[in-house]
N, C-alpha and C. Protein backbone atom coordinates (compact mmCIF):
# COMPACT_ATOMS: atom_id res chain seq x y z
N UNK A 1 -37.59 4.79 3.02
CA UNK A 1 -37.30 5.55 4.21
C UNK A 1 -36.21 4.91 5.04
N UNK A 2 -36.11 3.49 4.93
CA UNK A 2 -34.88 3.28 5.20
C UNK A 2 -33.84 3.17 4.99
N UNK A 3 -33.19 3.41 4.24
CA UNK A 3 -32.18 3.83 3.35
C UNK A 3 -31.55 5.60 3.88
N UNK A 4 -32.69 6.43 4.41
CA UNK A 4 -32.32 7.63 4.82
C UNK A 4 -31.89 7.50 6.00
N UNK A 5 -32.62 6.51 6.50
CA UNK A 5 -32.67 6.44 8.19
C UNK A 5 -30.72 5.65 8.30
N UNK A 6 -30.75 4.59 7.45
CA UNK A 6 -29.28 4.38 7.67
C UNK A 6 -28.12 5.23 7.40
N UNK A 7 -28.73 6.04 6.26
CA UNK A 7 -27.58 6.90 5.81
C UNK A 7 -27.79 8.22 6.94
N UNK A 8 -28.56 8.40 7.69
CA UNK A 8 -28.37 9.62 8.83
C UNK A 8 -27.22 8.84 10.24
N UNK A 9 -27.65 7.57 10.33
CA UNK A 9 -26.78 6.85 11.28
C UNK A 9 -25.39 6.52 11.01
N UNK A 10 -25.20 6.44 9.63
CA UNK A 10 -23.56 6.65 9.08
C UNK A 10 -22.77 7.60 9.04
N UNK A 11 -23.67 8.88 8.72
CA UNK A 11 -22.69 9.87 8.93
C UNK A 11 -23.04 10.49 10.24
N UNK A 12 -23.81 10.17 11.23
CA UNK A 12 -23.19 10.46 12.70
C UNK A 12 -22.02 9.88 13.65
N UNK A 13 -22.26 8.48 13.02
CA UNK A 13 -21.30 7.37 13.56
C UNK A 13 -19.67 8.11 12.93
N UNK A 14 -20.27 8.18 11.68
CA UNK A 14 -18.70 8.65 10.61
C UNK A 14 -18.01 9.98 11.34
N UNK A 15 -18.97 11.50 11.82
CA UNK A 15 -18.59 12.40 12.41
C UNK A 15 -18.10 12.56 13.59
N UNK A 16 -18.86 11.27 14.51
CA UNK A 16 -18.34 11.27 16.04
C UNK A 16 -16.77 10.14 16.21
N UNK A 17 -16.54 9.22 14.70
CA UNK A 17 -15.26 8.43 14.85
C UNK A 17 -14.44 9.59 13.93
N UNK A 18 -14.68 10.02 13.77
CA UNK A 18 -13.23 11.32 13.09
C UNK A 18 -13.19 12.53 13.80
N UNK A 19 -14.37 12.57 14.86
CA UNK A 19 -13.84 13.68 15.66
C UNK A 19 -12.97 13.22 16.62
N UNK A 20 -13.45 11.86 17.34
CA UNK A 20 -12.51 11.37 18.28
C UNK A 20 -11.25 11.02 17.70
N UNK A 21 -10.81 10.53 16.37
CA UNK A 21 -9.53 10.77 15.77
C UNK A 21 -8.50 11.89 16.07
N UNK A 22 -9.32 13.04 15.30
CA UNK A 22 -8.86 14.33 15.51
C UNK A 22 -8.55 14.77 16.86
N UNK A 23 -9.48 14.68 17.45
CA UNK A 23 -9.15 14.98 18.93
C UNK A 23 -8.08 14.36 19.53
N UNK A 24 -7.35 13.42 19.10
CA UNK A 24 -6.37 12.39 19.46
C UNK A 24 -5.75 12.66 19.31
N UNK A 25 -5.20 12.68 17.98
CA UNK A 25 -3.83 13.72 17.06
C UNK A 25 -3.61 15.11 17.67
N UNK A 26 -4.94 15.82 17.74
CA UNK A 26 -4.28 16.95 18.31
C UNK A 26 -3.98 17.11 19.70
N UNK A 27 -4.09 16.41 20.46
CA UNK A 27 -3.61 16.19 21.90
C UNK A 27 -2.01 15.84 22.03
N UNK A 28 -1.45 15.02 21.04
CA UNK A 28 0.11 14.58 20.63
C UNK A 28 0.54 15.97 20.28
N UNK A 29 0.02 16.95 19.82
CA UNK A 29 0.64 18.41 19.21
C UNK A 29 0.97 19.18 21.10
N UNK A 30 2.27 19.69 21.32
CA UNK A 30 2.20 20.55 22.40
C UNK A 30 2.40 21.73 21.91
N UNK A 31 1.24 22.85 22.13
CA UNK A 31 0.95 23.37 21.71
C UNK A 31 1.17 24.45 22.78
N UNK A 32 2.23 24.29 24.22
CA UNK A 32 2.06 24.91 25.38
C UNK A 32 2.70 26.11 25.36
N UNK A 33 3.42 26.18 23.79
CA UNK A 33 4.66 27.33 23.86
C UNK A 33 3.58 28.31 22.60
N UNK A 34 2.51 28.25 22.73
CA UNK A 34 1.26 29.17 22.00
C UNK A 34 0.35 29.67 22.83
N UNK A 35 0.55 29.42 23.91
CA UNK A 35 -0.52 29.63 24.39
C UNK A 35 -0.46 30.41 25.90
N UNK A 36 -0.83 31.38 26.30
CA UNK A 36 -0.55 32.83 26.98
C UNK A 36 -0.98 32.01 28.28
N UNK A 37 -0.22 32.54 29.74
CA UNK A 37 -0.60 32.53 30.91
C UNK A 37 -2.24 33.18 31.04
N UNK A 38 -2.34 32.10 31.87
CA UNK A 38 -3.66 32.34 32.15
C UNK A 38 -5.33 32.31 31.18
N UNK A 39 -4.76 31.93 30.39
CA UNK A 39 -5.84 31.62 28.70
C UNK A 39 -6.27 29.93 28.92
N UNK A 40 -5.91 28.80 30.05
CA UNK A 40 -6.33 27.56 29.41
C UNK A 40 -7.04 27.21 28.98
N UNK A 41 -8.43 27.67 29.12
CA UNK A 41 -9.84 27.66 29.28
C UNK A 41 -9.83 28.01 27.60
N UNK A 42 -9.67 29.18 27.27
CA UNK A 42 -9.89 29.93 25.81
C UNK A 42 -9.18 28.71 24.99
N UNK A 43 -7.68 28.39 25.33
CA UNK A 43 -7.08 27.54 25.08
C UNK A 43 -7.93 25.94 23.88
N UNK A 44 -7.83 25.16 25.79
CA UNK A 44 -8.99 23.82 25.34
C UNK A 44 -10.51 24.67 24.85
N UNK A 45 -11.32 25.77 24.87
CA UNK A 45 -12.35 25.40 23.96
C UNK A 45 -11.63 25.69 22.40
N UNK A 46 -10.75 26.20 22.24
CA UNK A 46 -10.32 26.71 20.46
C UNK A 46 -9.91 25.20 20.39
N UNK A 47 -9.42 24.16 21.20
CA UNK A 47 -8.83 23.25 21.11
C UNK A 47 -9.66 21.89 20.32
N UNK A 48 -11.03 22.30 21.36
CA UNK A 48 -11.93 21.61 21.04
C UNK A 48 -12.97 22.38 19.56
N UNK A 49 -12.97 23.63 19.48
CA UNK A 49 -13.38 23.86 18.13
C UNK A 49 -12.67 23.31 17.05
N UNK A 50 -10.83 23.38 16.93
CA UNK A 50 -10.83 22.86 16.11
C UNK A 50 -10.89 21.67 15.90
N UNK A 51 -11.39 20.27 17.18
CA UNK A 51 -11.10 19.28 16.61
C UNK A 51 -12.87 18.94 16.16
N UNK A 52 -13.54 19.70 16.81
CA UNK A 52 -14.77 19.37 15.71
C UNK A 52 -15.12 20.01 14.63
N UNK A 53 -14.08 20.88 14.09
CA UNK A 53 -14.01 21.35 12.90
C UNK A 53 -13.11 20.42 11.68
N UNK A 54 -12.22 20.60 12.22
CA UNK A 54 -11.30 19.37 11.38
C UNK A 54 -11.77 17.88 11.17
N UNK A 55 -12.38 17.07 12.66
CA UNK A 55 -13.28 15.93 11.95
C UNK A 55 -14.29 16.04 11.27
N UNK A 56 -15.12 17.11 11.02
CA UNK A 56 -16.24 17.10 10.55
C UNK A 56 -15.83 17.54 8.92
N UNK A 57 -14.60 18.34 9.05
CA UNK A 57 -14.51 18.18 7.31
C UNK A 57 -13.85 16.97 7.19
N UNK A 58 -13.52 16.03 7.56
CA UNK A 58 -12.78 15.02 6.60
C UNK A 58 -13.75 14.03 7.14
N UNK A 59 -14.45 13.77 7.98
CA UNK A 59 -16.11 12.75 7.88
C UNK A 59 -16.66 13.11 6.52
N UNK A 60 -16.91 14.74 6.32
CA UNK A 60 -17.43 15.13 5.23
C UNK A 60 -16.74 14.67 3.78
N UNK A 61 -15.89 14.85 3.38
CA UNK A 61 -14.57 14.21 2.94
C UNK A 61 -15.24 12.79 2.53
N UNK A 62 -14.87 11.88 3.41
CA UNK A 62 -15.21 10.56 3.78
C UNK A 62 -16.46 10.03 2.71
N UNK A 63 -17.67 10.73 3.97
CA UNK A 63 -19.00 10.42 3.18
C UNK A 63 -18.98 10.90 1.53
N UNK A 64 -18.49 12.62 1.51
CA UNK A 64 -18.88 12.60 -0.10
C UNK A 64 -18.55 11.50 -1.17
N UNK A 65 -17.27 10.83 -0.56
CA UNK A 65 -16.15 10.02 -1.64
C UNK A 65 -17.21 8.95 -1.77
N UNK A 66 -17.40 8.21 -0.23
CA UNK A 66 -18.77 6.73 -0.57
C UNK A 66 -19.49 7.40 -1.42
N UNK A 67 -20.62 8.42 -1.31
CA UNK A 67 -21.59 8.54 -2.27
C UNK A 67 -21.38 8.77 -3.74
N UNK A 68 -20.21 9.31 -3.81
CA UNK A 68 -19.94 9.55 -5.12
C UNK A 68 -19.33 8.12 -5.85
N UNK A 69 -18.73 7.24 -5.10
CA UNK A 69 -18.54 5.47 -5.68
C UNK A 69 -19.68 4.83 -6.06
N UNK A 70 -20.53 5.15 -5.13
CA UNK A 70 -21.82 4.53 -5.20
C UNK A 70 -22.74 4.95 -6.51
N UNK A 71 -22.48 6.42 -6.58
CA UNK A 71 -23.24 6.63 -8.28
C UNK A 71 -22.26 6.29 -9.26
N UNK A 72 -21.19 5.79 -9.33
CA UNK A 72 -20.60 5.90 -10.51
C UNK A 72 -21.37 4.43 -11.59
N UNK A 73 -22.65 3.85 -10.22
CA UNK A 73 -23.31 2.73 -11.62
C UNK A 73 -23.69 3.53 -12.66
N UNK A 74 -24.22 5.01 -11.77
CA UNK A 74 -25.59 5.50 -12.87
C UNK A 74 -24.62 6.03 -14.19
N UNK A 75 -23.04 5.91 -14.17
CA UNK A 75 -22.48 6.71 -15.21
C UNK A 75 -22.79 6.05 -16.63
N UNK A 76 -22.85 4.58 -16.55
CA UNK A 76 -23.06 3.77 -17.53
C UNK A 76 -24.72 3.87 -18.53
């Protein structure tokens, strides 16, 4: 049971350091010549959907690659 319990704390740790990545990068993007008078609001939440969309696939990304290193003992 511990082994689950660490691997639930890795990939939260893993999802909340690649969202704050993402969220980083896309803040460097000006994005001000997309975006309509009076929308900021609609704006930063699509802003913020995509950056917890985009970290959460490449956390996902991330984790599948460890787990899949990790079985390559059982290939033998």
């Amino acid at each position: 049971m511990d082994a689950v319990g660490y691997q639930s704390l890795t990939n939260m740790i893993s999802h909340i350091i690649f969202i704050m990545i993402t969220w980083r990068l896309l803040q460097s993007i000006n994005l001000d010549g997309l975006i309509k008078k009076g929308k900021v609001f609609e704006a930063r939440l699509l802003l913020i959907f995509l950056t917890i969309t985009i970290g959460t696939a490449v956390s996902n990304f991330f984790l599948d690659y460890l787990q899949w290193s990790k079985n390559l003992q059982f290939l033998l």
